[in-house]
Protein backbone atom coordinates (compact mmCIF):
# COMPACT_ATOMS: atom_id res chain seq x y z
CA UNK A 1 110.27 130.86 137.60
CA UNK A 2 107.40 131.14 139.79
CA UNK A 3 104.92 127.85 140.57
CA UNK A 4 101.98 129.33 138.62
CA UNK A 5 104.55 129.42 135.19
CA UNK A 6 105.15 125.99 135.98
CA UNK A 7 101.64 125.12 136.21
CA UNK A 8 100.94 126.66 133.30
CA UNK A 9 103.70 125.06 131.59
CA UNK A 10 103.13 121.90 132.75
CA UNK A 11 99.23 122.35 131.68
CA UNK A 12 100.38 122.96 128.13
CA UNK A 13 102.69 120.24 127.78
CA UNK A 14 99.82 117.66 128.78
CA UNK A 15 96.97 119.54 126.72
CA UNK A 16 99.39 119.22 123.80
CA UNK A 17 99.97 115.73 124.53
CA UNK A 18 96.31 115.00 124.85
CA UNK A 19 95.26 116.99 121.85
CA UNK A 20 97.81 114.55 120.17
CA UNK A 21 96.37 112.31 121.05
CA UNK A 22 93.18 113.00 119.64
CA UNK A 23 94.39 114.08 116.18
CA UNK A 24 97.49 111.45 115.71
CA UNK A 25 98.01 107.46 116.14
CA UNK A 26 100.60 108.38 118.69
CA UNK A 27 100.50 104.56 119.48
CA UNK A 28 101.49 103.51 116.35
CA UNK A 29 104.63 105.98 115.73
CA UNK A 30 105.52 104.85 119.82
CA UNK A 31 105.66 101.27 119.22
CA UNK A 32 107.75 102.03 115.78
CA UNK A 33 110.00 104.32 116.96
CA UNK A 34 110.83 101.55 119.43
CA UNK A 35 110.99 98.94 117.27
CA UNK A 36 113.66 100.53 115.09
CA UNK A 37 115.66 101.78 117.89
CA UNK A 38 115.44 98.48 119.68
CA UNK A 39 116.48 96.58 116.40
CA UNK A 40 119.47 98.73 115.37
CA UNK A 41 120.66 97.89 119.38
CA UNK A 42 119.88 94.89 120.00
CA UNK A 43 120.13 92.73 116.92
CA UNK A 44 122.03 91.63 114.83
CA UNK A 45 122.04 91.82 110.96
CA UNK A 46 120.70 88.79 109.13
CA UNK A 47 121.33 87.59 105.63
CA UNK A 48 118.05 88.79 103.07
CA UNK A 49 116.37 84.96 102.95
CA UNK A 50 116.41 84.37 106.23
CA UNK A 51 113.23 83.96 109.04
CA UNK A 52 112.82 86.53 111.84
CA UNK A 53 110.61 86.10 115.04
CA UNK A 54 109.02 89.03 116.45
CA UNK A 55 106.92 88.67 119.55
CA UNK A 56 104.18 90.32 120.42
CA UNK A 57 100.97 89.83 123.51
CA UNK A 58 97.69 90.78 122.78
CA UNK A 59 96.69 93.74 124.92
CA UNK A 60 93.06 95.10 126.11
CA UNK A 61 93.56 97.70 123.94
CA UNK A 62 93.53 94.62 121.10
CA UNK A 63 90.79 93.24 121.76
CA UNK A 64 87.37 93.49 119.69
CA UNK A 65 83.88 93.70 120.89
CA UNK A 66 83.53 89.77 121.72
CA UNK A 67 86.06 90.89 124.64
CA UNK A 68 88.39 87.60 124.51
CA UNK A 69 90.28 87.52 121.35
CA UNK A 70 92.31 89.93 119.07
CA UNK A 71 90.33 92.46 116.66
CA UNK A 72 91.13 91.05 113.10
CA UNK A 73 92.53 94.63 112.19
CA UNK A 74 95.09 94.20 114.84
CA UNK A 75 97.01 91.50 113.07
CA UNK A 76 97.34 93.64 109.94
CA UNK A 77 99.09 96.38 112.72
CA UNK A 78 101.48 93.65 114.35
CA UNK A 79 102.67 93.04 110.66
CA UNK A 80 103.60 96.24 110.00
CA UNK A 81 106.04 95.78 113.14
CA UNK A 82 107.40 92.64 112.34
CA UNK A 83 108.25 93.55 108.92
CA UNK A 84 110.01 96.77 110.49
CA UNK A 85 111.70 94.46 111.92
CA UNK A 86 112.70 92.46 109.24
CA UNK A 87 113.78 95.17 106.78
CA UNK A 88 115.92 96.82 109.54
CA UNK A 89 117.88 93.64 110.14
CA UNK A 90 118.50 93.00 106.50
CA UNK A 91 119.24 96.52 105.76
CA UNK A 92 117.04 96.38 102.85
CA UNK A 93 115.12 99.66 104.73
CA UNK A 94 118.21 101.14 105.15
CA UNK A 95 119.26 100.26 101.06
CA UNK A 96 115.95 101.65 100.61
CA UNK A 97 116.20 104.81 101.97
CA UNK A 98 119.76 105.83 100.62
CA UNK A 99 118.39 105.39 96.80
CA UNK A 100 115.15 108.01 97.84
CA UNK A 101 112.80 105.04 97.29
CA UNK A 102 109.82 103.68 99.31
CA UNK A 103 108.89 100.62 100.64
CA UNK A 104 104.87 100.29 100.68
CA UNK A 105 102.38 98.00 100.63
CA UNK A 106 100.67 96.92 97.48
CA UNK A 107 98.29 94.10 98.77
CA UNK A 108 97.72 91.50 101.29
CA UNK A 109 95.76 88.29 101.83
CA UNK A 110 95.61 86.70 105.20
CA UNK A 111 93.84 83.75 106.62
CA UNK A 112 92.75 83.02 110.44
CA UNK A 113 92.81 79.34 111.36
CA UNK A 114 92.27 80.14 115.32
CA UNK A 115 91.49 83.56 118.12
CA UNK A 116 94.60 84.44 119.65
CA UNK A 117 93.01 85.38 123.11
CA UNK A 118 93.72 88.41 125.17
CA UNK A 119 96.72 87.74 127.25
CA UNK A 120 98.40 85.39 124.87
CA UNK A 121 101.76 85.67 123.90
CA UNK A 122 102.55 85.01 120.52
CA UNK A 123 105.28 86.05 117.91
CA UNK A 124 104.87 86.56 114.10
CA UNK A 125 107.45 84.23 111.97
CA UNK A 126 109.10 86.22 108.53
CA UNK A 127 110.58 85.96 105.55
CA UNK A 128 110.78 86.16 101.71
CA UNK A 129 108.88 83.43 99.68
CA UNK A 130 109.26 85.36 96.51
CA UNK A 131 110.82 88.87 94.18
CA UNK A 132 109.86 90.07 91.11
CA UNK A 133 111.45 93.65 89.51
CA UNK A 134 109.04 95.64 91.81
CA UNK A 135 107.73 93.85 94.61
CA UNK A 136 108.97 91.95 97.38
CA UNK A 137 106.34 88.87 98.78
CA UNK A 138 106.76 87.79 102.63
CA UNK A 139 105.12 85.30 104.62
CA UNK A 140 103.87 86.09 107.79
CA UNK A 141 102.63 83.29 110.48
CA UNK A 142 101.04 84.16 113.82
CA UNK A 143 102.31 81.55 115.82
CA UNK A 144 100.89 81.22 119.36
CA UNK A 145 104.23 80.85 121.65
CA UNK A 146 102.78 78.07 124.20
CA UNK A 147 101.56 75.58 121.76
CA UNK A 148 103.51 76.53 118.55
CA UNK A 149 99.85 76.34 116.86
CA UNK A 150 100.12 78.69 113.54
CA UNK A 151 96.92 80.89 114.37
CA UNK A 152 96.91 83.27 111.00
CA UNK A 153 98.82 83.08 107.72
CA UNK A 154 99.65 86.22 105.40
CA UNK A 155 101.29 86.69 102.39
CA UNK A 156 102.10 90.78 101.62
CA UNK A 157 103.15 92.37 98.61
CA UNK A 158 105.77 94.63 99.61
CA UNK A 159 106.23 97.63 96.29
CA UNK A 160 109.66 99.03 96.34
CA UNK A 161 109.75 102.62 94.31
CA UNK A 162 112.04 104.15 92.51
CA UNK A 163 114.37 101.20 91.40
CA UNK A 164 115.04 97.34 90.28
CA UNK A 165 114.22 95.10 93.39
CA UNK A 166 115.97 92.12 91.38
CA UNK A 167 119.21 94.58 91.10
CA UNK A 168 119.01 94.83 94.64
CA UNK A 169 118.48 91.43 95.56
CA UNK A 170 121.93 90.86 93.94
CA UNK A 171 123.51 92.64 96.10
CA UNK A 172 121.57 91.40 99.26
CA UNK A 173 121.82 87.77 98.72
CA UNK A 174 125.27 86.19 99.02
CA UNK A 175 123.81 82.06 98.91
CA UNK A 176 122.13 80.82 96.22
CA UNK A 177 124.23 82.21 93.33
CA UNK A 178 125.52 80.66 90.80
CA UNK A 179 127.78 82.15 87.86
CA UNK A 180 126.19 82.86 84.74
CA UNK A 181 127.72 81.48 81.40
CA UNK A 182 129.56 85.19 80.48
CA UNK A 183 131.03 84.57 84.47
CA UNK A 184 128.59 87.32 85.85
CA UNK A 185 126.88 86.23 89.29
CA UNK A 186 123.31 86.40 89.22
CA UNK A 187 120.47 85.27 92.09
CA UNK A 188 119.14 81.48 91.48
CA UNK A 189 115.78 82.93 92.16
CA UNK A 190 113.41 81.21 94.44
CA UNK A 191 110.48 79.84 92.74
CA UNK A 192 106.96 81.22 93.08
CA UNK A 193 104.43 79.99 95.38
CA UNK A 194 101.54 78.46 94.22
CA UNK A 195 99.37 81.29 96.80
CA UNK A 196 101.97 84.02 95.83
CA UNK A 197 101.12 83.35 91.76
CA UNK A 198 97.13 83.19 92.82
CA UNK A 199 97.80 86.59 94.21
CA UNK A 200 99.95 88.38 91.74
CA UNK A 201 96.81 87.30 88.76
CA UNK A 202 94.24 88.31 91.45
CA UNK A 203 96.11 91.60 91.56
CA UNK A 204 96.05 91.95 87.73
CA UNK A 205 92.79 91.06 87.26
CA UNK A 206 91.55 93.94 89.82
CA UNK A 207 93.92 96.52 88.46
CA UNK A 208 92.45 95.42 85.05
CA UNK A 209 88.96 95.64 86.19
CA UNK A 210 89.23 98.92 88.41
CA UNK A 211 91.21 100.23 85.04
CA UNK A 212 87.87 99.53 82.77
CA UNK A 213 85.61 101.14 84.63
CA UNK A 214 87.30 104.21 84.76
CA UNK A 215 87.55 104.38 81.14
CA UNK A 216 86.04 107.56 79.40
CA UNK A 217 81.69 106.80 78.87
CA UNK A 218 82.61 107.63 75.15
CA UNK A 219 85.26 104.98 74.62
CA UNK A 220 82.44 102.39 76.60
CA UNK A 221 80.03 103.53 74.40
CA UNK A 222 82.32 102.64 71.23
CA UNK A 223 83.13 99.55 72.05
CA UNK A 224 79.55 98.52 72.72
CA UNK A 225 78.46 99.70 69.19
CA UNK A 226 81.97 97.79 67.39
């Protein structure tokens, strides 16, 4: 192979990087390609209700137009890492994935109590607060790693398709379970958060809402005149 072939070869391979680049979040699949692989490697399984730590820096390319602290769209992209992490290490992706279902965000609140600045180091604290038959609610905390200070809070609303989260809980969760009164084992479950409930009505009343207004004019009209 001659050195104008490579060239040309060469020229290809970076123009279809580039290109890539352009059309694709090649960033995002990066960082979770190495987050899985780095998981499944390097750590070890936890049980379903425990917390996991991920750590994270906030990066130049974090930063929003004020220059000195982290874009508040950036924290919504570290929690899609952290809970990566999470559902790797309890095998609940894994679970997941062998029944054909799909875990996906249904909603998520967050609040900001203080910047994390550019440079920082910081890692993002997770774990369950709450299960219903669909849905499976984590807590997130952005906690700054030099002063422990809790910068952001979130609570997501993780939808599970295509089967009965509580079904699978029962097989994740091997403490708190108590024997039922025909001897069957079921999961003491853990009781709802005062934010979690807030956001599970908030939810219905939106879907309820959003559902109204897409009702037919005639039906509208109908009701008006009843």
């Amino acid at each position: 192979m001659d050195t104008e072939t490579i060239y040309l070869i060469v020229l290809a391979i970076v123009t279809c990087w580039l290109i890539s680049y352009w059309v694709l979040d090649n960033h995002w699949f990066y960082r979770a390609l190495i987050c899985v692989i780095h998981t499944l490697l390097f750590k070890k399984k936890i049980n379903i209700l425990d917390e996991t730590h991920y750590y994270g820096i906030c990066w130049t390319t974090d930063i929003d137009i004020w220059v000195f602290h982290m874009n508040n769209t950036k924290y919504f992209r570290e929690l899609d890492f952290a809970r990566t992490d999470f559902l790797v290490r309890t095998r609940i992706f894994q679970h997941v994935r062998k029944k054909k279902g799909l875990v996906v965000v249904g909603s998520t609140y967050i609040r900001y109590r203080r910047f994390i600045k550019v440079f920082q180091i910081f890692k993002i604290s997770t774990r369950i607060v709450y299960w219903d038959k669909n849905s499976i609610y984590f807590e997130h905390r952005f906690i700054t790693v030099k002063d422990q200070f809790v910068c952001a809070i979130a609570y997501v609303k993780q939808r599970i398709t295509n089967f009965d989260v509580e079904e699978m809980m029962k097989q994740f969760v091997d403490k708190n379970v108590v024997m039922n009164e025909n001897g069957n084992t079921v999961v003491d479950k853990l009781p709802i958060p005062a934010e979690i409930q807030k956001m599970i009505d908030l939810d219905e009343e939106s879907s309820a809402k959003l559902k109204s207004e897409n009702l037919p004019q005639v039906v509208l009209q109908t009701v008006e005149t009843t």
